[in-house]
Each structure stands twice: as C-alpha cells, then as structure tokens.
Protein backbone atom coordinates (compact mmCIF):
# COMPACT_ATOMS: atom_id res chain seq x y z
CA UNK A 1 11.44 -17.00 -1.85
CA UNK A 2 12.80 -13.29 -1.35
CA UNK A 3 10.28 -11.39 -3.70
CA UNK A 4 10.43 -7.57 -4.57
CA UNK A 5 6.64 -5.57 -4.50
CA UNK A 6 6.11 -2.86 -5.74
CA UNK A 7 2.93 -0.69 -4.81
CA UNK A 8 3.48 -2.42 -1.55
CA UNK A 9 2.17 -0.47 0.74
CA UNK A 10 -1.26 0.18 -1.62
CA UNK A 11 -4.61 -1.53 -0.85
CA UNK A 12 -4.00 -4.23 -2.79
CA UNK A 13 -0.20 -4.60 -2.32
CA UNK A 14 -0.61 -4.84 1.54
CA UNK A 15 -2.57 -7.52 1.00
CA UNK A 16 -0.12 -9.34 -0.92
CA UNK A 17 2.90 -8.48 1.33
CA UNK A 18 0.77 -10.23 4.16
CA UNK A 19 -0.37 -13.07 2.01
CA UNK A 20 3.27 -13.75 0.90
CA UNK A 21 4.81 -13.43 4.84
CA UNK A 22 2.19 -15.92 6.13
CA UNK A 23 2.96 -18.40 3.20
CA UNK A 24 6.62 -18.13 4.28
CA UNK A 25 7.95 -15.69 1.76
CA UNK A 26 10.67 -12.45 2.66
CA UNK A 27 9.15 -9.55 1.05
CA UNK A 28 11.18 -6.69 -0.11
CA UNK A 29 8.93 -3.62 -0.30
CA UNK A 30 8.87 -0.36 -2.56
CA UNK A 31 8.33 2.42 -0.32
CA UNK A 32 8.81 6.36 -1.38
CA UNK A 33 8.37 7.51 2.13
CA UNK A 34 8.95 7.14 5.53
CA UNK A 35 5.40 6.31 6.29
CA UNK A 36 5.52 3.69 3.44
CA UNK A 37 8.67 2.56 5.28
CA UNK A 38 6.92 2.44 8.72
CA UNK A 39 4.05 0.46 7.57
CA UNK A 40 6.08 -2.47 5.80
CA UNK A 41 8.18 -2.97 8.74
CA UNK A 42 5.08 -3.44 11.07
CA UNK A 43 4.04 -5.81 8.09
CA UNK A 44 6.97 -7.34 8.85
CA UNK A 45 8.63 -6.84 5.43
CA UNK A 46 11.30 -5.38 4.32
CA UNK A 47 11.86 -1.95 3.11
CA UNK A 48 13.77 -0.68 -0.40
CA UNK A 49 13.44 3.01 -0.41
CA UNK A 50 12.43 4.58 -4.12
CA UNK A 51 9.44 4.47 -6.37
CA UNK A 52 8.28 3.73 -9.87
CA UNK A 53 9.90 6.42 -11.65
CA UNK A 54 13.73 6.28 -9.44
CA UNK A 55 14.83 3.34 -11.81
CA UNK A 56 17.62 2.48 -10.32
CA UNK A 57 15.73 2.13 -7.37
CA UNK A 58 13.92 -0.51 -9.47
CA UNK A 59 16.99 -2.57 -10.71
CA UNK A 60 18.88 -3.10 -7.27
CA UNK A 61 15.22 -4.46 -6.21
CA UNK A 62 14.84 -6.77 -8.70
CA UNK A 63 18.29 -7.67 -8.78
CA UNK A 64 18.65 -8.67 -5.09
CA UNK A 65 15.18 -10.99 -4.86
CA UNK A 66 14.06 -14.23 -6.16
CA UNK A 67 11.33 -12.99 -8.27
CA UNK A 68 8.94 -9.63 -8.40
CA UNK A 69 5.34 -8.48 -8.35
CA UNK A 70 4.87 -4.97 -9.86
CA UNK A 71 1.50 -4.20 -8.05
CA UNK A 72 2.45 -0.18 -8.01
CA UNK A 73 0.78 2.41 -10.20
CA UNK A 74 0.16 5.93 -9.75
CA UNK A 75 -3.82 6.42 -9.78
CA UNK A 76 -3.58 10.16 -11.14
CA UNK A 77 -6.22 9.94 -13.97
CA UNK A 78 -5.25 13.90 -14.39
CA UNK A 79 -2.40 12.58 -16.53
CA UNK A 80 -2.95 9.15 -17.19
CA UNK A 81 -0.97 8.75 -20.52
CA UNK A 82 1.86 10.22 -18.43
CA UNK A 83 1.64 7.33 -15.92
CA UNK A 84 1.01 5.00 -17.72
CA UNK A 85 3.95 6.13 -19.58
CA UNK A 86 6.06 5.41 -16.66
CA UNK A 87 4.17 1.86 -15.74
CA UNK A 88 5.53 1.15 -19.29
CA UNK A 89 9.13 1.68 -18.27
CA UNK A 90 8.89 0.50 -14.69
CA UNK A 91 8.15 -2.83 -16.36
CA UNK A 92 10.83 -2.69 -19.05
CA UNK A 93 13.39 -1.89 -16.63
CA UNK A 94 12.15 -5.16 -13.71
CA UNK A 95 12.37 -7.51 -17.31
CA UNK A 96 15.37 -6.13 -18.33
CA UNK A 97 17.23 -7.48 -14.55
CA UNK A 98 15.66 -10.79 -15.00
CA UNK A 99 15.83 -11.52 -18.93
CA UNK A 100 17.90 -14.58 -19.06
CA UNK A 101 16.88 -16.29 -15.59
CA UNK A 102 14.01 -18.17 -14.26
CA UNK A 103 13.08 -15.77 -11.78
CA UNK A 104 9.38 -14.91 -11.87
CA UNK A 105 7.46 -11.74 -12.68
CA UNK A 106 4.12 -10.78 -12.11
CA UNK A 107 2.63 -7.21 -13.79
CA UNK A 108 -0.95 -6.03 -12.92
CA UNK A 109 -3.35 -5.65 -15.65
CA UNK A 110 -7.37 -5.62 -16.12
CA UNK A 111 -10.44 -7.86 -17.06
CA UNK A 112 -12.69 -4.58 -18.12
CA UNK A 113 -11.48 -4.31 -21.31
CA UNK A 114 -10.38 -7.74 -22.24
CA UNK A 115 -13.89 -8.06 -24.88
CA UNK A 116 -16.27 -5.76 -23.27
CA UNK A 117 -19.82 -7.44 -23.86
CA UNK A 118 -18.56 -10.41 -23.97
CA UNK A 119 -16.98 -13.02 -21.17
CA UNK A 120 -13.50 -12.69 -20.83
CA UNK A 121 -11.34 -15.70 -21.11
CA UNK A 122 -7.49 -15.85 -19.73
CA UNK A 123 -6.83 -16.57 -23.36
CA UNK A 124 -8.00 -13.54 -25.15
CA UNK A 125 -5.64 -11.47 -25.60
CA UNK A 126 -7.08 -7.83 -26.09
CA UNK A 127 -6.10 -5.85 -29.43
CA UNK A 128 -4.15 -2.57 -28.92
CA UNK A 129 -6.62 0.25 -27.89
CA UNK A 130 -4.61 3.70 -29.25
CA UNK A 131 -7.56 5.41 -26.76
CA UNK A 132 -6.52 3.69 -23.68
CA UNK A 133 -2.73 4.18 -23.15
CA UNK A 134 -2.35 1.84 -19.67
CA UNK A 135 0.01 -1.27 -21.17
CA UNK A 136 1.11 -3.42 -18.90
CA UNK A 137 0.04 -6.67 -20.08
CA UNK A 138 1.95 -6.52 -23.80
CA UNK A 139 4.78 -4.43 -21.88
CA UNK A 140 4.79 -7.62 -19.49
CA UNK A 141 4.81 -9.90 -22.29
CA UNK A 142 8.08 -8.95 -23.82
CA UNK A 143 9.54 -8.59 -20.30
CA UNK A 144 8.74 -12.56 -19.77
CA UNK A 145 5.94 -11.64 -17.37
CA UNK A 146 2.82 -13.02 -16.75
CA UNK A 147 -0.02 -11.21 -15.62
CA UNK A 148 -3.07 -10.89 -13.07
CA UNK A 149 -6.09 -9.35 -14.44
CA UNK A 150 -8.02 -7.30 -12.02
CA UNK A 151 -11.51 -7.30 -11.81
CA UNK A 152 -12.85 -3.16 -12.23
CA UNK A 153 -13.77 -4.01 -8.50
CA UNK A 154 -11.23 -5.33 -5.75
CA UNK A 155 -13.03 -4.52 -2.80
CA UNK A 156 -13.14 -4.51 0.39
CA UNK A 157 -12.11 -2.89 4.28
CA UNK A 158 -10.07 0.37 3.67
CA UNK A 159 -10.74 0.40 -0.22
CA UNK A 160 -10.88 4.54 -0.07
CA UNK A 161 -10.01 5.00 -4.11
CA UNK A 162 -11.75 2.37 -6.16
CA UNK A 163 -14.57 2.39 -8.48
CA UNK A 164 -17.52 1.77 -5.22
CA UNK A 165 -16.25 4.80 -3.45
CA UNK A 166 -16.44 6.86 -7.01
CA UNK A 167 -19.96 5.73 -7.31
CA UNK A 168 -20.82 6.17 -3.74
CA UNK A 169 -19.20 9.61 -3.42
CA UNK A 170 -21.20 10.60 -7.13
CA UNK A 171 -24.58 9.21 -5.32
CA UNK A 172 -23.66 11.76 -2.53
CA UNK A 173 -22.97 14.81 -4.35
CA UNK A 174 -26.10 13.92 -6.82
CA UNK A 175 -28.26 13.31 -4.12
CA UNK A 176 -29.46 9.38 -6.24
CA UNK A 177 -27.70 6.53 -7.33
CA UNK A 178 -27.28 6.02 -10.42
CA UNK A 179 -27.49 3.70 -13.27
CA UNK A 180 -27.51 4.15 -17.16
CA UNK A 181 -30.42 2.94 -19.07
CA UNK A 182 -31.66 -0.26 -17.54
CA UNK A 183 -28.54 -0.80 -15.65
CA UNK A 184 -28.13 -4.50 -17.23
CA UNK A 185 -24.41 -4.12 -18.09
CA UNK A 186 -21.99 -6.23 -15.88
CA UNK A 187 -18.79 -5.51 -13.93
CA UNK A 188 -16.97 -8.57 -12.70
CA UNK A 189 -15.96 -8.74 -8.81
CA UNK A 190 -12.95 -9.82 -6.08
CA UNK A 191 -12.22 -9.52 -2.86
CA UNK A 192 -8.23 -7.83 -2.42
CA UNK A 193 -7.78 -10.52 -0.01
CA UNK A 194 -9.03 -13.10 -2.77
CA UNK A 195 -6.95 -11.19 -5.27
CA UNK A 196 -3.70 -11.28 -3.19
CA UNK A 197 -3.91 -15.40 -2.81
CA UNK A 198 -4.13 -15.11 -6.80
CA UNK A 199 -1.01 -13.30 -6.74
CA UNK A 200 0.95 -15.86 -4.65
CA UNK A 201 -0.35 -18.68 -6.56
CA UNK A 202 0.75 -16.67 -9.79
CA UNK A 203 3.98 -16.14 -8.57
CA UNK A 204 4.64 -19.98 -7.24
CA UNK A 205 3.19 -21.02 -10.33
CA UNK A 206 4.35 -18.07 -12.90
CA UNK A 207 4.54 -19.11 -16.64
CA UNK A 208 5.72 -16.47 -19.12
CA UNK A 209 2.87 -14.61 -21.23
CA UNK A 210 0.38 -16.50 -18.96
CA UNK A 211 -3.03 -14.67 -18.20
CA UNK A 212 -4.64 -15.23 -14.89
CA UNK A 213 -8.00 -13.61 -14.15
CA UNK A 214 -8.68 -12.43 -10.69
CA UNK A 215 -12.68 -12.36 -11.10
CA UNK A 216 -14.31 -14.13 -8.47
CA UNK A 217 -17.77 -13.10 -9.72
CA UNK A 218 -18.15 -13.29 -13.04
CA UNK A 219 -21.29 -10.92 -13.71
CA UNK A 220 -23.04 -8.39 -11.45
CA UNK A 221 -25.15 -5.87 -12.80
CA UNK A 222 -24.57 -2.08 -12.66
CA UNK A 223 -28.32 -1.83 -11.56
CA UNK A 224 -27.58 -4.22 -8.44
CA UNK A 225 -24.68 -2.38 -7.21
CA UNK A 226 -26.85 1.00 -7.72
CA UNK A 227 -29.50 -0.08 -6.05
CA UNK A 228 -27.07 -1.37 -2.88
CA UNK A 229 -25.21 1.77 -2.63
CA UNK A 230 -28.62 3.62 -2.31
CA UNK A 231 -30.25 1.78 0.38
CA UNK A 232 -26.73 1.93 2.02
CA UNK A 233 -26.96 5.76 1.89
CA UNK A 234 -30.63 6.20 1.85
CA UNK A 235 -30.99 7.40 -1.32
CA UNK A 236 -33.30 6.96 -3.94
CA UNK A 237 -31.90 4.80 -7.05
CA UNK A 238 -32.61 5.89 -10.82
CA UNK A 239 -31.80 4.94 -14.61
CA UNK A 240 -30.25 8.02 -16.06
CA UNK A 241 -30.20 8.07 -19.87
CA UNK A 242 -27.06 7.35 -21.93
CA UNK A 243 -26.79 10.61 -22.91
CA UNK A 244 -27.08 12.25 -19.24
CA UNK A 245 -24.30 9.87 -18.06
CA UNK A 246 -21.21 12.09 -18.98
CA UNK A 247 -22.70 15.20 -17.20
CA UNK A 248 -23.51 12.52 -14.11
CA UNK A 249 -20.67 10.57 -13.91
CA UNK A 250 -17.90 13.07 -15.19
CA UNK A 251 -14.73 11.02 -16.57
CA UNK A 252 -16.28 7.54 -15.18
CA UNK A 253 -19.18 7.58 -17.73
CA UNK A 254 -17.53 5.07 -19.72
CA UNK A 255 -16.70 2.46 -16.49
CA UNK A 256 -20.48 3.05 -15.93
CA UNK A 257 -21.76 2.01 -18.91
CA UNK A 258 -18.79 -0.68 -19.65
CA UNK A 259 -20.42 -4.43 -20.15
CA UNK A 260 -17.53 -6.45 -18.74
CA UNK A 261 -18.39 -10.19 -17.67
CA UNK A 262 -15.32 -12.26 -16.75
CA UNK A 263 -14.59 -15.93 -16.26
CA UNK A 264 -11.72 -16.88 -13.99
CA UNK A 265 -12.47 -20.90 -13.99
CA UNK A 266 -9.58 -21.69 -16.06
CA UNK A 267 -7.22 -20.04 -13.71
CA UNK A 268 -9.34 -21.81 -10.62
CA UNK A 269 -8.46 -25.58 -11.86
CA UNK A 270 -4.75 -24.29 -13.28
CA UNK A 271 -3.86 -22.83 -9.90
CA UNK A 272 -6.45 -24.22 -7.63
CA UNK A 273 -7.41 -20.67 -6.71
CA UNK A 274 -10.83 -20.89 -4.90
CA UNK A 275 -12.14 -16.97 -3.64
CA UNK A 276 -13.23 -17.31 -0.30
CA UNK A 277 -14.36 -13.92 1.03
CA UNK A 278 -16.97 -11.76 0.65
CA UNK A 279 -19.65 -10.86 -2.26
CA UNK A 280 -19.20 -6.97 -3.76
CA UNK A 281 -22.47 -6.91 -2.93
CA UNK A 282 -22.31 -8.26 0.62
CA UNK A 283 -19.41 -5.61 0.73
CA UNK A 284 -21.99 -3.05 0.06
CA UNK A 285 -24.43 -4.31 2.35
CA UNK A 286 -22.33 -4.45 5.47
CA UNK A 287 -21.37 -0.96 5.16
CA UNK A 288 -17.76 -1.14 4.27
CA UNK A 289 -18.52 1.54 2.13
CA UNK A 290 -20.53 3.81 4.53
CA UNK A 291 -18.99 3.60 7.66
C-alpha cells in the first residue's frame, strides 16, 4: 500500500513512516521544509512538499496514495483554537479526496478526555466540549475516518515536547516535583513505537467511525510519575494544593489534575495489537528524560 502521512517527520509520525516501510508499505511524506525533506528520504520515504494549511498540497497527497494517516498538528497552544481550526479543515479536505472509495483514513485524536474519572472505552464517544476546540475525531467521523486515540503520554527516546518534558522542565524551574493533592489521579501510557504498530494495524484493518485506543497502560498515578521525575533530577517531590496548581503548573494545571484511566483491550483482541516496549515509568527511570 502507497499511504500519505502527514506530521511525518514528528516524533510520532517517524515512527510510523518506519513502522509502515518495514511492514512493506511506500510512504508518501508531508514535509514543509527541506530538512523535513532530508529526513524522510534517509527514512527511506518519500517526500510531498507542503503542510497542513497549503490544501492543495493536501489533495494531490491523498489523491495519489492508497490510503492516509493524518498524524500532523501544529503544537502551538499560543493559539490553539486557531490550529485546531486548521486540523478541522486539513481533515475535511483528506475526506473530501476519498469520499466515495474504500481507501482508508486514519485521524489522530485523544483518550484524556474521552470520560475523565472514569475508564475509557473505544466505544464512548465523548460529548462536544465548546471549552476544548481540538476536533478531530467527529471531523474524522464525517470524513469516513477512523481514529487512534492517544494516550496524554507517548513516550519515549527523542520525545523533546510532550507532557514528561513539561513536567520535568516545571520540576526544574520550581526547584520540586510536583503533584496536586494526593496525586491519585491517573494518566494512561504508550510507547510511540507501540503507538505506531497501532497505527499500521488501524490502517490494514481501518473501519469507518471505528475508535482504537492506543493506551498500553491503563492507569498510572500522577504521584508515581512525580515521584520518578524527582529522583531522576534529584529533587525533592511534594503535593501542592488544588488551588496552588495554576500558579505551579501555568496552562497545564488542568492535564495535572485530569483523572484519565483508559482501556485499550478491545482494540488488543480486534487488532491483535500487543505493546511491547517500555513502561512510562521505566522511561523515566532510565533517564530518557534526563540525559
């Protein structure tokens, strides 16, 4: 299969370009620059020139392979509506090539806020959130997509922008690491390596509107990833009060304090997806965060 990535030069997209070459697959990747360029050549992919907002750039992409994973997003939380604004688009405009055929499509969405405090299911679909403007999941659904949920951690080697390096750099400038209250709320987990096998399966597999959740651990404790940054930096750990967290944590306060347990064994038996690699916490311990 010839399949079009976008965000394919990203830490999780390289993973998938590499995942989908060794399985066999030609991969056509989205690359804005000539460093982008460079790096999915030595990948051993292709290269379409243009990004998420050059929509034509999108089209002849779509139109040329045999199916597409939209893995891109611009991470500029300075103007997230805006972004998101143009993840909404970039999705319309990769459904509206392959409405009618039964090429594949695979958007990126998220586990966190699926039913925060409770385990998220693949078949829970979460109700429209008017304060969180990222939707890629219902925009997926009307473009025939299906979708991978992300876990609030994918982690591992050269993860330089994900929610571990915000809390390590915050432990840093604080001087502790941090948790709010008694640090018993739960993020779910996967490795990008993990998460980019998901993404193959997902595409060889894809079924319209399906969910599939790419949480390899379904519940690990704010408090336990705390308390392994610290040691990791030598730092002491603390519980910070709910009310100190906005003025500790800045804009991430809420992913701090988010309960979000996930479940991914109904996409294990319906793909046969079986994570592999390392813990979050193992992660942490080995100093992949640190180094």
């Amino acid at each position: 299969m010839r399949v079009f990535v976008t965000g394919a030069t990203g830490f999780i997209g390289t993973a998938i370009v590499q995942e989908l070459i060794n399985a066999g697959h030609q991969v056509l990747g989205l690359a804005r620059s000539d460093a982008s360029a460079q790096k999915l050549i030595a990948a051993g992919a292709e290269v379409h020139r243009g990004d998420l907002e050059d929509l034509d750039s999108l089209r002849s992409g779509a139109a040329q392979t045999d199916g597409v994973i939209h893995a891109g997003f611009i991470h500029d939380f300075t103007r997230f509506a805006e972004v998101c604004g143009v993840d909404k688009i970039a999705i319309e405009t990769i459904g509206e090539v392959l409405a009618g055929t039964d090429r594949p499509f695979i958007v990126t969405s998220g586990t966190a806020l699926v039913s925060p405090g409770q385990l998220a299911t693949e078949d829970i679909k979460p109700p429209v959130n008017p304060g969180w403007p990222r939707a890629s999941e219902q925009t997926g659904d009307l473009a025939g997509a299906a979708s991978v949920r992300l876990s609030p951690s994918v982690h591992g080697d050269e993860d330089k922008h994900g929610f571990i390096p915000i809390l390590v750099n915050i432990a840093k400038e604080k001087g502790f690491s941090a948790y709010i209250g008694e640090g018993l709320n739960r993020w779910n987990a996967v490795h990008r390596l993990d998460a980019a096998h998901l993404f193959r399966l997902a595409l060889e597999n894809a079924e319209p509107g399906t969910r599939y959740h790419a949480s390899a651990e379904e519940a690990i404790t704010v408090k336990s990833i705390a308390e392994a940054i610290g040691k990791q930096l030598d730092l002491p750990v603390k519980s910070i009060t709910p009310e100190a967290a906005a003025e500790h944590f800045g804009w991430f306060a809420h992913m701090a304090a988010i309960d979000c347990p996930s479940s991914s064994k109904w996409t294990q038996a319906h793909l046969n997806w079986q994570p592999t690699h390392a813990t979050l916490l193992t992660d942490i311990e080995n100093g992949v965060y640190t180094k």
